[in-house]
PDB file of N, CA and C in Angstrom:
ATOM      1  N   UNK A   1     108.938   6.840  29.385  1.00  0.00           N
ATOM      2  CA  UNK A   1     108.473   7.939  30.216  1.00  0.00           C
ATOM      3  C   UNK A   1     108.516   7.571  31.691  1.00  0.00           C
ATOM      4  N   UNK A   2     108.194   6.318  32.100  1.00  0.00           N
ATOM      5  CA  UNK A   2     108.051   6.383  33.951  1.00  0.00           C
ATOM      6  C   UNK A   2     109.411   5.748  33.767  1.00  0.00           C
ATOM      7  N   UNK A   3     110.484   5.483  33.082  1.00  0.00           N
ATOM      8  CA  UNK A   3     111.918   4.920  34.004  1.00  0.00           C
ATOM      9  C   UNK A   3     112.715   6.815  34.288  1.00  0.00           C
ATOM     10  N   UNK A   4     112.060   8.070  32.993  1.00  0.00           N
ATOM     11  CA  UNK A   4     112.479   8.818  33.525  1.00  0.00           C
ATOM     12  C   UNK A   4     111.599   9.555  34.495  1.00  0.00           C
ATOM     13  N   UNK A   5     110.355   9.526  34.873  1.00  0.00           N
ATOM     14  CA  UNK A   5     110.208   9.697  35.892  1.00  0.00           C
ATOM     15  C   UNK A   5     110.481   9.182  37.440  1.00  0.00           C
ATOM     16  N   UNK A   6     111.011   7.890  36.843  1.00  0.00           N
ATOM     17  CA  UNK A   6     111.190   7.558  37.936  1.00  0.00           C
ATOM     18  C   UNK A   6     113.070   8.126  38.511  1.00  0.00           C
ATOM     19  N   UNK A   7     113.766   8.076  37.260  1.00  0.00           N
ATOM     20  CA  UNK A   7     115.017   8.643  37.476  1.00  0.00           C
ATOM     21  C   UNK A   7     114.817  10.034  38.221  1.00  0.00           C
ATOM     22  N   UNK A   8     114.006  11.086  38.200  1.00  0.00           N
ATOM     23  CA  UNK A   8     113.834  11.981  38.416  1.00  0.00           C
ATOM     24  C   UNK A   8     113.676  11.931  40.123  1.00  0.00           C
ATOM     25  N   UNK A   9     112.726  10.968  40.337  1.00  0.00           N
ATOM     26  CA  UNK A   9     112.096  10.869  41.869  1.00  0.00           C
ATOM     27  C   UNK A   9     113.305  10.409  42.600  1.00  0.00           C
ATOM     28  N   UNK A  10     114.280   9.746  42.110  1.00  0.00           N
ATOM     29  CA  UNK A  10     115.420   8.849  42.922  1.00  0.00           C
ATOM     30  C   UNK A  10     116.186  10.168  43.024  1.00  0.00           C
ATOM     31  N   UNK A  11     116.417  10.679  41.766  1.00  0.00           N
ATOM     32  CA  UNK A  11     117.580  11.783  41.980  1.00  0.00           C
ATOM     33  C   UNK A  11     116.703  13.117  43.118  1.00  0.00           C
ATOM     34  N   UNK A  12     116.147  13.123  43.667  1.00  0.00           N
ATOM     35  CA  UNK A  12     115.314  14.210  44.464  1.00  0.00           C
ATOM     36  C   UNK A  12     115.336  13.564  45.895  1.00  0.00           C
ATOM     37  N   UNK A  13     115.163  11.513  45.990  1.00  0.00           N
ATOM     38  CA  UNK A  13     115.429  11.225  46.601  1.00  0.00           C
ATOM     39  C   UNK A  13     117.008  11.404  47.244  1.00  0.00           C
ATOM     40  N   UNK A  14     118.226  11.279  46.926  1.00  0.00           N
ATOM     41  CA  UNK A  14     119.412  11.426  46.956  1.00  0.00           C
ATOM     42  C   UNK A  14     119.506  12.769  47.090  1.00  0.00           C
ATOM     43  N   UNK A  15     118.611  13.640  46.811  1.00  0.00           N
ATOM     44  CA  UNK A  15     119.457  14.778  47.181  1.00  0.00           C
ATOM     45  C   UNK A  15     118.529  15.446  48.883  1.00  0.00           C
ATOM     46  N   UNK A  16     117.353  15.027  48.739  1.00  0.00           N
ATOM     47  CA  UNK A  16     117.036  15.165  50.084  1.00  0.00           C
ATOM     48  C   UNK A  16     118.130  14.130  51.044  1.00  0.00           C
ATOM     49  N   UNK A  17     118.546  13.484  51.028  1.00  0.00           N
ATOM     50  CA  UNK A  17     119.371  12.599  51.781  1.00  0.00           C
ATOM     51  C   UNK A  17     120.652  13.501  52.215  1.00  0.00           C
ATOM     52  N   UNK A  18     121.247  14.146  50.959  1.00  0.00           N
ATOM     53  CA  UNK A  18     122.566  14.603  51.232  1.00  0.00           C
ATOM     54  C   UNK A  18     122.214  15.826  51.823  1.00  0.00           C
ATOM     55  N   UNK A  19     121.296  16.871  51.793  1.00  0.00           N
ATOM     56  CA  UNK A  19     120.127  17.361  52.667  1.00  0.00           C
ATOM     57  C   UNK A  19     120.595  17.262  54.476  1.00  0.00           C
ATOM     58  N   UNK A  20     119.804  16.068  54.634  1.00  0.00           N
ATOM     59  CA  UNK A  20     119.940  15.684  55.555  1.00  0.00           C
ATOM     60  C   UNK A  20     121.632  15.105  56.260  1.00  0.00           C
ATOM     61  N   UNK A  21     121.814  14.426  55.427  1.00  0.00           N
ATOM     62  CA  UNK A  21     123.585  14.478  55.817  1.00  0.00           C
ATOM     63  C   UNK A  21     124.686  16.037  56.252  1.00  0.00           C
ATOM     64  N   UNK A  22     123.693  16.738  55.548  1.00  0.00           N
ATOM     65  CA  UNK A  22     124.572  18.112  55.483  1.00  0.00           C
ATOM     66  C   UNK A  22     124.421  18.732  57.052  1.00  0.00           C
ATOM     67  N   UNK A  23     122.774  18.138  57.357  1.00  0.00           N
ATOM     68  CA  UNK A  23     122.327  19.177  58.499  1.00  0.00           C
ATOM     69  C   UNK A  23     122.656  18.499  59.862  1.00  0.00           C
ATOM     70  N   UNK A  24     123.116  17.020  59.581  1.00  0.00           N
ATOM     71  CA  UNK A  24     123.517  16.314  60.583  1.00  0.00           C
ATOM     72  C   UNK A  24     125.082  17.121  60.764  1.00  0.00           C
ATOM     73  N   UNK A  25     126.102  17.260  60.000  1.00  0.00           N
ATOM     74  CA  UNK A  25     127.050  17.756  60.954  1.00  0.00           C
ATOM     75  C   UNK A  25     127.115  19.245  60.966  1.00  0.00           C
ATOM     76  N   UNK A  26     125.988  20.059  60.568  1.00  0.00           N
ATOM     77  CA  UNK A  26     126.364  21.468  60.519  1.00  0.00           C
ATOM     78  C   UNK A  26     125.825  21.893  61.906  1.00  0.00           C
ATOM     79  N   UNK A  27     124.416  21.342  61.705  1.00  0.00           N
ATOM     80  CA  UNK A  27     123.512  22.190  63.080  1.00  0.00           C
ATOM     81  C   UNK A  27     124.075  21.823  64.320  1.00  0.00           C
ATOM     82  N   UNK A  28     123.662  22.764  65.426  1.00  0.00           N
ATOM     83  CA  UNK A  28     124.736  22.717  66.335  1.00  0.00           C
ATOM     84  C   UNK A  28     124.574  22.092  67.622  1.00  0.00           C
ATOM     85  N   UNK A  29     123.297  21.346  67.964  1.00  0.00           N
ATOM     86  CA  UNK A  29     123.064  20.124  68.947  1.00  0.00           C
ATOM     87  C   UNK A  29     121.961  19.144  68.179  1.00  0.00           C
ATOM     88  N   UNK A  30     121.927  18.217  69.259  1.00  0.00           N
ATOM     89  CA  UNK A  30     121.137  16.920  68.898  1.00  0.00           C
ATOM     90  C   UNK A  30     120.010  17.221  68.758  1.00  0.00           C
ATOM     91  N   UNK A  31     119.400  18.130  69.294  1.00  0.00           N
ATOM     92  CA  UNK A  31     117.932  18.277  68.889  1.00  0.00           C
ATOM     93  C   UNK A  31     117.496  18.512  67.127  1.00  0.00           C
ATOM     94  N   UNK A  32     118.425  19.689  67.430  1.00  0.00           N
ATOM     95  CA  UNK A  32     118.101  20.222  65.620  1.00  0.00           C
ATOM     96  C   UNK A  32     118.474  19.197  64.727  1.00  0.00           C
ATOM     97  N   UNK A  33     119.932  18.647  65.276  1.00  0.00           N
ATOM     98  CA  UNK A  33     120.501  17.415  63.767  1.00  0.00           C
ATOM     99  C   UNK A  33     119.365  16.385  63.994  1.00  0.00           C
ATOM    100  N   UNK A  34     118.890  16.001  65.062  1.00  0.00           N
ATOM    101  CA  UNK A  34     117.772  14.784  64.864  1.00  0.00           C
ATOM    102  C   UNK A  34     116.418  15.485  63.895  1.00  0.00           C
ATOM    103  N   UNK A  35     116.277  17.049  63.578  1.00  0.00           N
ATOM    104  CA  UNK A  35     115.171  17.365  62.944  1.00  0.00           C
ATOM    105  C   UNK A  35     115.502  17.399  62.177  1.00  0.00           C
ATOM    106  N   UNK A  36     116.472  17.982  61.527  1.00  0.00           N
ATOM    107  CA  UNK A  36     117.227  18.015  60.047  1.00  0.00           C
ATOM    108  C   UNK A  36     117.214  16.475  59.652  1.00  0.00           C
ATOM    109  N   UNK A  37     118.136  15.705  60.293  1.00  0.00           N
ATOM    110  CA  UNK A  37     118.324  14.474  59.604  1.00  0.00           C
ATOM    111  C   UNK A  37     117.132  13.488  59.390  1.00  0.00           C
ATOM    112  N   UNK A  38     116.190  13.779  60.739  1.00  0.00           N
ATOM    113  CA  UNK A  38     115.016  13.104  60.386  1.00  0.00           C
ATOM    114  C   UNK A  38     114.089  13.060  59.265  1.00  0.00           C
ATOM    115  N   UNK A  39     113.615  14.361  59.002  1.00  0.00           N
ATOM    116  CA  UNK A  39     112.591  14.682  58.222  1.00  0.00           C
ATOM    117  C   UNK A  39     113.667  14.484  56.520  1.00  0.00           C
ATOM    118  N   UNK A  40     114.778  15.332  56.526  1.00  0.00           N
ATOM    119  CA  UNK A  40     115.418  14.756  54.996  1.00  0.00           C
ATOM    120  C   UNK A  40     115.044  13.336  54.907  1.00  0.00           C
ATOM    121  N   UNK A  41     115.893  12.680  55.637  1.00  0.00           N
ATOM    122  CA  UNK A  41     116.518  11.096  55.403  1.00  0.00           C
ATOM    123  C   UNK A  41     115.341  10.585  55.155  1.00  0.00           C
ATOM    124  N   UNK A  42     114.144  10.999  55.824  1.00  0.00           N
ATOM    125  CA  UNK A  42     112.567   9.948  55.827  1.00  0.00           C
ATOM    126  C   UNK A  42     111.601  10.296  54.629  1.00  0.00           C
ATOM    127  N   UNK A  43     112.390  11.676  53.870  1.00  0.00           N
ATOM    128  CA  UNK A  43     111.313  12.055  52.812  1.00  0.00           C
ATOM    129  C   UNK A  43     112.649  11.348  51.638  1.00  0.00           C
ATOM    130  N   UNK A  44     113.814  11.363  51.715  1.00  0.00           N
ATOM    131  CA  UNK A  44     114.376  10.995  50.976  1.00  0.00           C
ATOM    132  C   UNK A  44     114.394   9.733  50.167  1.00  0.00           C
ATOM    133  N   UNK A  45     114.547   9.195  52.015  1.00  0.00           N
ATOM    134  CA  UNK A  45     114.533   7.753  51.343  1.00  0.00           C
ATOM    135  C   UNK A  45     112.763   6.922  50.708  1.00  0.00           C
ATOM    136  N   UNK A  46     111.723   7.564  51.181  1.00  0.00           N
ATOM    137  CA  UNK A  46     110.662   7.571  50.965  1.00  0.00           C
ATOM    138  C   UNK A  46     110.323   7.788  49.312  1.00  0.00           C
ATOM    139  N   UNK A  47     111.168   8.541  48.824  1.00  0.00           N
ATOM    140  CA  UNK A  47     111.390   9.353  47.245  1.00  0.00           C
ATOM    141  C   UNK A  47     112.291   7.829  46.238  1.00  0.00           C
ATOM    142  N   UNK A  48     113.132   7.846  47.085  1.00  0.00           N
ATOM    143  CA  UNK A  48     113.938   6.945  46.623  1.00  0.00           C
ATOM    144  C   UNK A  48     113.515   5.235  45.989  1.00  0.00           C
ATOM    145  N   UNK A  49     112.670   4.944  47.611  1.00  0.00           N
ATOM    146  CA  UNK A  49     111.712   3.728  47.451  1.00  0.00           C
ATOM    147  C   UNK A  49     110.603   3.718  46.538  1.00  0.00           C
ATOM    148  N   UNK A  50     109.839   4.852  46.725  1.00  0.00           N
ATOM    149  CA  UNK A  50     109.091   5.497  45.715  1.00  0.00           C
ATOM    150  C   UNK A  50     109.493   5.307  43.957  1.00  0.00           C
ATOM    151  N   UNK A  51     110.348   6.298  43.888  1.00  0.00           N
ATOM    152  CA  UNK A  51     111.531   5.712  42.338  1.00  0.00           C
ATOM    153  C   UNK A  51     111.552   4.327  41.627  1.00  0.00           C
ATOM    154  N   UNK A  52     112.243   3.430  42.994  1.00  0.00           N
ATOM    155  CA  UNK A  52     111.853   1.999  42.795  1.00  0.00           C
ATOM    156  C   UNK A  52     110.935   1.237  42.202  1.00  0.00           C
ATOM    157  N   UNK A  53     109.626   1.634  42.678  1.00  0.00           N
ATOM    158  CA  UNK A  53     108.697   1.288  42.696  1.00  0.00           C
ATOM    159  C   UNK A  53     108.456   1.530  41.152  1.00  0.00           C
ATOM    160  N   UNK A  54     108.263   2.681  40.610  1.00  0.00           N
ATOM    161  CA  UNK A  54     107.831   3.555  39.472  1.00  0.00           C
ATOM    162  C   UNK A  54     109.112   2.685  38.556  1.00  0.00           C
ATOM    163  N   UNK A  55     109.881   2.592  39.227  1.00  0.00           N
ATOM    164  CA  UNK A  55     110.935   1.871  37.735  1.00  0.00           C
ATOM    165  C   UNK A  55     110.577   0.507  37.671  1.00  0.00           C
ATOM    166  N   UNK A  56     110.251  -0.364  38.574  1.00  0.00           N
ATOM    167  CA  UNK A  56     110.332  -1.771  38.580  1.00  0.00           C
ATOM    168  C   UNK A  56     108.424  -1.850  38.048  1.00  0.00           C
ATOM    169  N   UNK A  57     107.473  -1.146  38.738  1.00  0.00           N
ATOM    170  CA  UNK A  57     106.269  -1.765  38.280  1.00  0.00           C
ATOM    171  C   UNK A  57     105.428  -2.501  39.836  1.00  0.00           C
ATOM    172  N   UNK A  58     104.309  -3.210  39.254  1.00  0.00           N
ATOM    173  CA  UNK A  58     103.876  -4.044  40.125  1.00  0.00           C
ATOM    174  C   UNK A  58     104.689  -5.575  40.243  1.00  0.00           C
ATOM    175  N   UNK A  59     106.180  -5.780  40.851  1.00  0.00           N
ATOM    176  CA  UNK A  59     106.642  -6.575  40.626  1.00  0.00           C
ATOM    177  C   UNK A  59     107.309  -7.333  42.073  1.00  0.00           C
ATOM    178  N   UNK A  60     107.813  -8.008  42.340  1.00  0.00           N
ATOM    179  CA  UNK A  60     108.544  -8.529  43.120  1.00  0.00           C
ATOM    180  C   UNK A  60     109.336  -7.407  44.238  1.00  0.00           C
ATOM    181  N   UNK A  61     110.272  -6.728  43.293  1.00  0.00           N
ATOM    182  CA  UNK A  61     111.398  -5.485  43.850  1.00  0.00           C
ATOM    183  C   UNK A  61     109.978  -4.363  44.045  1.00  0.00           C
ATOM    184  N   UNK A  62     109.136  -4.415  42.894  1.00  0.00           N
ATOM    185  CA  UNK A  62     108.224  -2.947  43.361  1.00  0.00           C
ATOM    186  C   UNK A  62     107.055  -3.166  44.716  1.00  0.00           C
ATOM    187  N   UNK A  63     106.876  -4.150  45.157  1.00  0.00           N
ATOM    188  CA  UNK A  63     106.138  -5.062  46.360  1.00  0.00           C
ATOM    189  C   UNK A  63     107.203  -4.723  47.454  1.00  0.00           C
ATOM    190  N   UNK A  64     108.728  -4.735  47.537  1.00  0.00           N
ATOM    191  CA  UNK A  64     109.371  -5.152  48.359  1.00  0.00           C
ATOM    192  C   UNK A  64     109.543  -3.256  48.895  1.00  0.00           C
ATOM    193  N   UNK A  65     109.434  -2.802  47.537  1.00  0.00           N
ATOM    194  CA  UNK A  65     109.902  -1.151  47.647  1.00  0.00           C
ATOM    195  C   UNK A  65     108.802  -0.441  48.791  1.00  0.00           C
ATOM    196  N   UNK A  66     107.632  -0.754  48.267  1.00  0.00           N
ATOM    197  CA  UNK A  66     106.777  -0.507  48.925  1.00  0.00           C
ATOM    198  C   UNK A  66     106.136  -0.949  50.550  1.00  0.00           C
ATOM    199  N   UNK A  67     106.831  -2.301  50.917  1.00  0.00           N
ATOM    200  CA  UNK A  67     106.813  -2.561  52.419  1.00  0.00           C
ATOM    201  C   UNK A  67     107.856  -2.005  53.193  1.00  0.00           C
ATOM    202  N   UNK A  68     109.309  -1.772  52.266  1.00  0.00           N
ATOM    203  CA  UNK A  68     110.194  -0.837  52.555  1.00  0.00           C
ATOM    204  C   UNK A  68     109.787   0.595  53.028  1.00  0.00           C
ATOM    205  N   UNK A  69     108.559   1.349  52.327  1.00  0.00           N
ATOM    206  CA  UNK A  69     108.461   2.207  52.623  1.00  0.00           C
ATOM    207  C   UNK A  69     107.840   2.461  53.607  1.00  0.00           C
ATOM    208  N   UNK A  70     106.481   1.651  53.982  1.00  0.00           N
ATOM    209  CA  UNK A  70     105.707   2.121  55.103  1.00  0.00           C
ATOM    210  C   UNK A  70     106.724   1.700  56.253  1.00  0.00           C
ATOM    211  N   UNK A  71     107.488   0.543  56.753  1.00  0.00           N
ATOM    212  CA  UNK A  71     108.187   0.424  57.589  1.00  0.00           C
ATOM    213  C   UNK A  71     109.131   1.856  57.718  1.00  0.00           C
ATOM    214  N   UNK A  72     109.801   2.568  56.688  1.00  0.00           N
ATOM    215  CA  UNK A  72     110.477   3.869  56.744  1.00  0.00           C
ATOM    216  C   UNK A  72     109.836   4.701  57.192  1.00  0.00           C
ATOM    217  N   UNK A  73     108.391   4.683  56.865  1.00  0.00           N
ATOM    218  CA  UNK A  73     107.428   6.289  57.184  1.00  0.00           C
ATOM    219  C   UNK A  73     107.095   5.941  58.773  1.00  0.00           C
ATOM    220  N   UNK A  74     107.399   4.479  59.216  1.00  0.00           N
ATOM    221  CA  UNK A  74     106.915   4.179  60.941  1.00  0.00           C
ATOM    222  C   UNK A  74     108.203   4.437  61.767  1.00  0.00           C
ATOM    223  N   UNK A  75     109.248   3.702  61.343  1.00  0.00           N
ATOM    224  CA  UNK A  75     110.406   3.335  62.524  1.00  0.00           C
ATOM    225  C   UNK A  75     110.859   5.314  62.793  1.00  0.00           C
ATOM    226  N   UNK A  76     111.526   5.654  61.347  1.00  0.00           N
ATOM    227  CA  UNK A  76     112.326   6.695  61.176  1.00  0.00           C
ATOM    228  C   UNK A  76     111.858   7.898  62.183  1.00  0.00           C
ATOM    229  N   UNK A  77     110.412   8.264  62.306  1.00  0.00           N
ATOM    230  CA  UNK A  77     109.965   9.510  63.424  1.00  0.00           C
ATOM    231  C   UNK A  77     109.853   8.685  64.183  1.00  0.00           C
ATOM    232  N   UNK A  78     109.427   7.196  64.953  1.00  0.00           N
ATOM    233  CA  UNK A  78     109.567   7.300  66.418  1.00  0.00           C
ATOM    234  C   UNK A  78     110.784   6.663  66.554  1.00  0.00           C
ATOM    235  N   UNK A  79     111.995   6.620  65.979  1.00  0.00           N
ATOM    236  CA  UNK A  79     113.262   6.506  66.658  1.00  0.00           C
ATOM    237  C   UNK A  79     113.836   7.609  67.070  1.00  0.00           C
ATOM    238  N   UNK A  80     113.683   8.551  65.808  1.00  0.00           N
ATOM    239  CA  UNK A  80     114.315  10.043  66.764  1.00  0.00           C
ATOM    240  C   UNK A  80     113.342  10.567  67.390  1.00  0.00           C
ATOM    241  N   UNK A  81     111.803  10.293  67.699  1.00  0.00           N
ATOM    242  CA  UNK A  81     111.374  10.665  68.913  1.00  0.00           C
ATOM    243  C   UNK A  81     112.205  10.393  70.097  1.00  0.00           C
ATOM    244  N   UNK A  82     112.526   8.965  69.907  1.00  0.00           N
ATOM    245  CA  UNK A  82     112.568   8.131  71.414  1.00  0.00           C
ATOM    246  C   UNK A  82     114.320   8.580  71.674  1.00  0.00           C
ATOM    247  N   UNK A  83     115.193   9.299  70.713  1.00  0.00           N
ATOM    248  CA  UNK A  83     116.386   9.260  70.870  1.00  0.00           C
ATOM    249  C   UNK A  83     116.281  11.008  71.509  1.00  0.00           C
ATOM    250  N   UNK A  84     115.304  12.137  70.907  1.00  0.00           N
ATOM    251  CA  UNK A  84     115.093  13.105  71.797  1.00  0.00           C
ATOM    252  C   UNK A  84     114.742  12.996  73.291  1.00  0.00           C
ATOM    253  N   UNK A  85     113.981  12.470  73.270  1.00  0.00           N
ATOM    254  CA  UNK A  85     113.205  12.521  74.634  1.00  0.00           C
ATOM    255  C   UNK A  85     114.387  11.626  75.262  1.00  0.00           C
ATOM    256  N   UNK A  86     115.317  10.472  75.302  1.00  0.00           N
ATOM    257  CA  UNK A  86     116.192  10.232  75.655  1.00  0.00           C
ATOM    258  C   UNK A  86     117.166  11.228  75.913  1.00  0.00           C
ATOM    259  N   UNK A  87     117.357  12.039  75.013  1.00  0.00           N
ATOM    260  CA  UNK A  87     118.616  12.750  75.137  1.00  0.00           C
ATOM    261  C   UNK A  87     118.196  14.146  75.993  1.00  0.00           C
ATOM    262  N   UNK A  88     116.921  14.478  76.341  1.00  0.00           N
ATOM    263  CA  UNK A  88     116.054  15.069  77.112  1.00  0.00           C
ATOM    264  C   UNK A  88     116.112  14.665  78.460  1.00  0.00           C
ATOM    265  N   UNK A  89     115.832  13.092  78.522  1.00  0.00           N
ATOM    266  CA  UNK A  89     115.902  12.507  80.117  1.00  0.00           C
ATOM    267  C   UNK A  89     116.931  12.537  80.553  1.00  0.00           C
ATOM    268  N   UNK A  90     118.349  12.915  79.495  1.00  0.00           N
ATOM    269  CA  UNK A  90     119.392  12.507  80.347  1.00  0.00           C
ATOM    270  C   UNK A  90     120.135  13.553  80.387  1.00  0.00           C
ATOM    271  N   UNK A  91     119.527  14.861  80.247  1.00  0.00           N
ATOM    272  CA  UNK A  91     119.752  15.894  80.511  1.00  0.00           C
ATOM    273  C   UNK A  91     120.948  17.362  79.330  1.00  0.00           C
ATOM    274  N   UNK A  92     120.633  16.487  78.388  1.00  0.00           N
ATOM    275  CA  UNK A  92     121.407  16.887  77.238  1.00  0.00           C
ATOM    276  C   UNK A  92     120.558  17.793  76.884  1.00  0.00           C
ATOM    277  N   UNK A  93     120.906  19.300  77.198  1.00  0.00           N
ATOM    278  CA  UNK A  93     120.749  20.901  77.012  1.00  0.00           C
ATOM    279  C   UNK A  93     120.741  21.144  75.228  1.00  0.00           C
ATOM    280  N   UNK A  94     120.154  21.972  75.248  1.00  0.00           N
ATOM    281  CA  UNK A  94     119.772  22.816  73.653  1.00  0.00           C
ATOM    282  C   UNK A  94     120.685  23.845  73.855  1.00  0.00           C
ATOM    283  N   UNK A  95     121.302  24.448  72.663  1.00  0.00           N
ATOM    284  CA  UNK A  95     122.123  25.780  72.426  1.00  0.00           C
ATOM    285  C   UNK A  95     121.523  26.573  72.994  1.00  0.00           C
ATOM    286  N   UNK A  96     122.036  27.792  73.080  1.00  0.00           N
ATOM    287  CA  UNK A  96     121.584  28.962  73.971  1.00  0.00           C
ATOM    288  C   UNK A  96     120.691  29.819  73.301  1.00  0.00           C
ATOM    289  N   UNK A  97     120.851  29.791  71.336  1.00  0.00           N
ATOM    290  CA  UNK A  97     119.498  30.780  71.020  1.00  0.00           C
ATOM    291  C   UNK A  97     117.741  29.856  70.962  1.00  0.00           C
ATOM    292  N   UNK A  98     118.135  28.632  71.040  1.00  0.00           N
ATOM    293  CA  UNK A  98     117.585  27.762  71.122  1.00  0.00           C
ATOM    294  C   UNK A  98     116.223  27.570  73.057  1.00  0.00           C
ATOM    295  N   UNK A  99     116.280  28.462  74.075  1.00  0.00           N
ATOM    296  CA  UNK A  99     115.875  28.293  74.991  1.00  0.00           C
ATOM    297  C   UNK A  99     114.753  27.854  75.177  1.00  0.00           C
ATOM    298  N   UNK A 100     113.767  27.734  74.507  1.00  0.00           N
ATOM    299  CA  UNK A 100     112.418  27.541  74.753  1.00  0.00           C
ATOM    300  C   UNK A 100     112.187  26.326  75.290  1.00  0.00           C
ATOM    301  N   UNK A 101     111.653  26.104  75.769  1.00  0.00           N
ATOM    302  CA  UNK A 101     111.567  24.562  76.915  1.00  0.00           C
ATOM    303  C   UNK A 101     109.966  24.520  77.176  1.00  0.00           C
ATOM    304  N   UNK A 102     109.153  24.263  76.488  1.00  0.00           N
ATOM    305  CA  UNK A 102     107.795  23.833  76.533  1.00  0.00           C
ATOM    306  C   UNK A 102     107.511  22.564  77.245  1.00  0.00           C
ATOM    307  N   UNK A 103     108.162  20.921  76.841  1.00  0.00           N
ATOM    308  CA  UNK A 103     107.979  20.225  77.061  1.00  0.00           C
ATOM    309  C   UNK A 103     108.723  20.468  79.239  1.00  0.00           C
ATOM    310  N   UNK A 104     109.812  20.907  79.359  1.00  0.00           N
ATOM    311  CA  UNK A 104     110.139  21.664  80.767  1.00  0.00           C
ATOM    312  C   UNK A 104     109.084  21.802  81.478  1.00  0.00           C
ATOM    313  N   UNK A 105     108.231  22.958  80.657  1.00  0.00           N
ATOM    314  CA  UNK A 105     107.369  23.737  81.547  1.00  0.00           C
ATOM    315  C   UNK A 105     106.075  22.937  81.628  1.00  0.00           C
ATOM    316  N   UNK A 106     105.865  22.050  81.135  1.00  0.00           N
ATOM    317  CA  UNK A 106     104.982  21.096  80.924  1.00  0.00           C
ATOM    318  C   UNK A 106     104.552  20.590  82.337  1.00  0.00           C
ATOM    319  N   UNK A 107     105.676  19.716  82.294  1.00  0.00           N
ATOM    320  CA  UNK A 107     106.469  19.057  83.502  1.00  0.00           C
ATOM    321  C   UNK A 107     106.377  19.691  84.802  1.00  0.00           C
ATOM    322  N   UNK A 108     107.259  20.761  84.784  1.00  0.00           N
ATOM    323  CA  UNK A 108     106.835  21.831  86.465  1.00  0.00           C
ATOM    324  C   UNK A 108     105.623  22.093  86.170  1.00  0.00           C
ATOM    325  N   UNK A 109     104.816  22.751  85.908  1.00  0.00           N
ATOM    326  CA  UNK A 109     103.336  22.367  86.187  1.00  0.00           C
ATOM    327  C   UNK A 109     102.616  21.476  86.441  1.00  0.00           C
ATOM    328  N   UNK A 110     102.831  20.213  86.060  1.00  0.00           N
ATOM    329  CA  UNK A 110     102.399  19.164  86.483  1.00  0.00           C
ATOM    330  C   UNK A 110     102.621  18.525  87.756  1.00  0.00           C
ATOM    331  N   UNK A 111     103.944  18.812  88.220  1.00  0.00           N
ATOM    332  CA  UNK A 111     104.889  18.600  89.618  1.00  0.00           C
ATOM    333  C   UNK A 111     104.020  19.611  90.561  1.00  0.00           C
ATOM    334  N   UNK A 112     103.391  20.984  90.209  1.00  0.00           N
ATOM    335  CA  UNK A 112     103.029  22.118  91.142  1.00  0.00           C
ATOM    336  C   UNK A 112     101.654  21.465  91.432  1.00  0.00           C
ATOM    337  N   UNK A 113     100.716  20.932  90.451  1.00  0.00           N
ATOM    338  CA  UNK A 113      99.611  20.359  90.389  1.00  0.00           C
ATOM    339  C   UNK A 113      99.660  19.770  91.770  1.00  0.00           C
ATOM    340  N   UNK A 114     100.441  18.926  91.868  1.00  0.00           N
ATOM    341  CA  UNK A 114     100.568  17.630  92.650  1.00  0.00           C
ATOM    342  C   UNK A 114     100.847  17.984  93.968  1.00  0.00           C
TER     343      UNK A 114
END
């Protein structure tokens, strides 16, 4: 019963992944593919490690699955934080139905403050 539950969690893992692979070259700037690919790839592979875990047990590989994971649930959102807000500082524009600029208006207000 848990090697097929665990088959189950891997295969959900893998498909959130391809998920995320899909939305990396469809959507149509960096903002959105960093949200698409982020959130798949980090629940995916999270599912996946998860799987691991549930197939192997309290073991060596199921210890390793599991430091695997919290390091995945840390790096994965603040790298594509830090690769938005990069691609933000350096002036890399959002599509056009896309306009909303909060973090923008943030900013000029803060500049008017001053």
């Amino acid at each position: 019963m848990s090697e097929t539950a665990a088959f189950i969690v891997i295969g959900l893992g893998l498909a959130f992944d391809v998920f995320g692979c899909v939305g990396l070259f469809r959507l149509p700037d960096v903002y959105t593919r960093l949200q698409a690919s982020t959130k798949c790839v980090t629940l995916g592979t999270c599912l996946i490690l998860f799987g691991v875990f549930l197939y192997s047990g309290f073991s060596g590989m199921g210890g390793k699955a599991i430091i695997c994971l919290v390091f995945v649930l840390i790096t994965l959102p603040t790298g594509a934080h830090a690769l938005a807000r990069g691609a933000y500082k350096y002036g890399i524009g959002m599509r056009k139905p896309y306009l909303l600029d909060k973090y923008g208006e943030a900013q000029d207000e803060e500049m008017r403050k001053q």
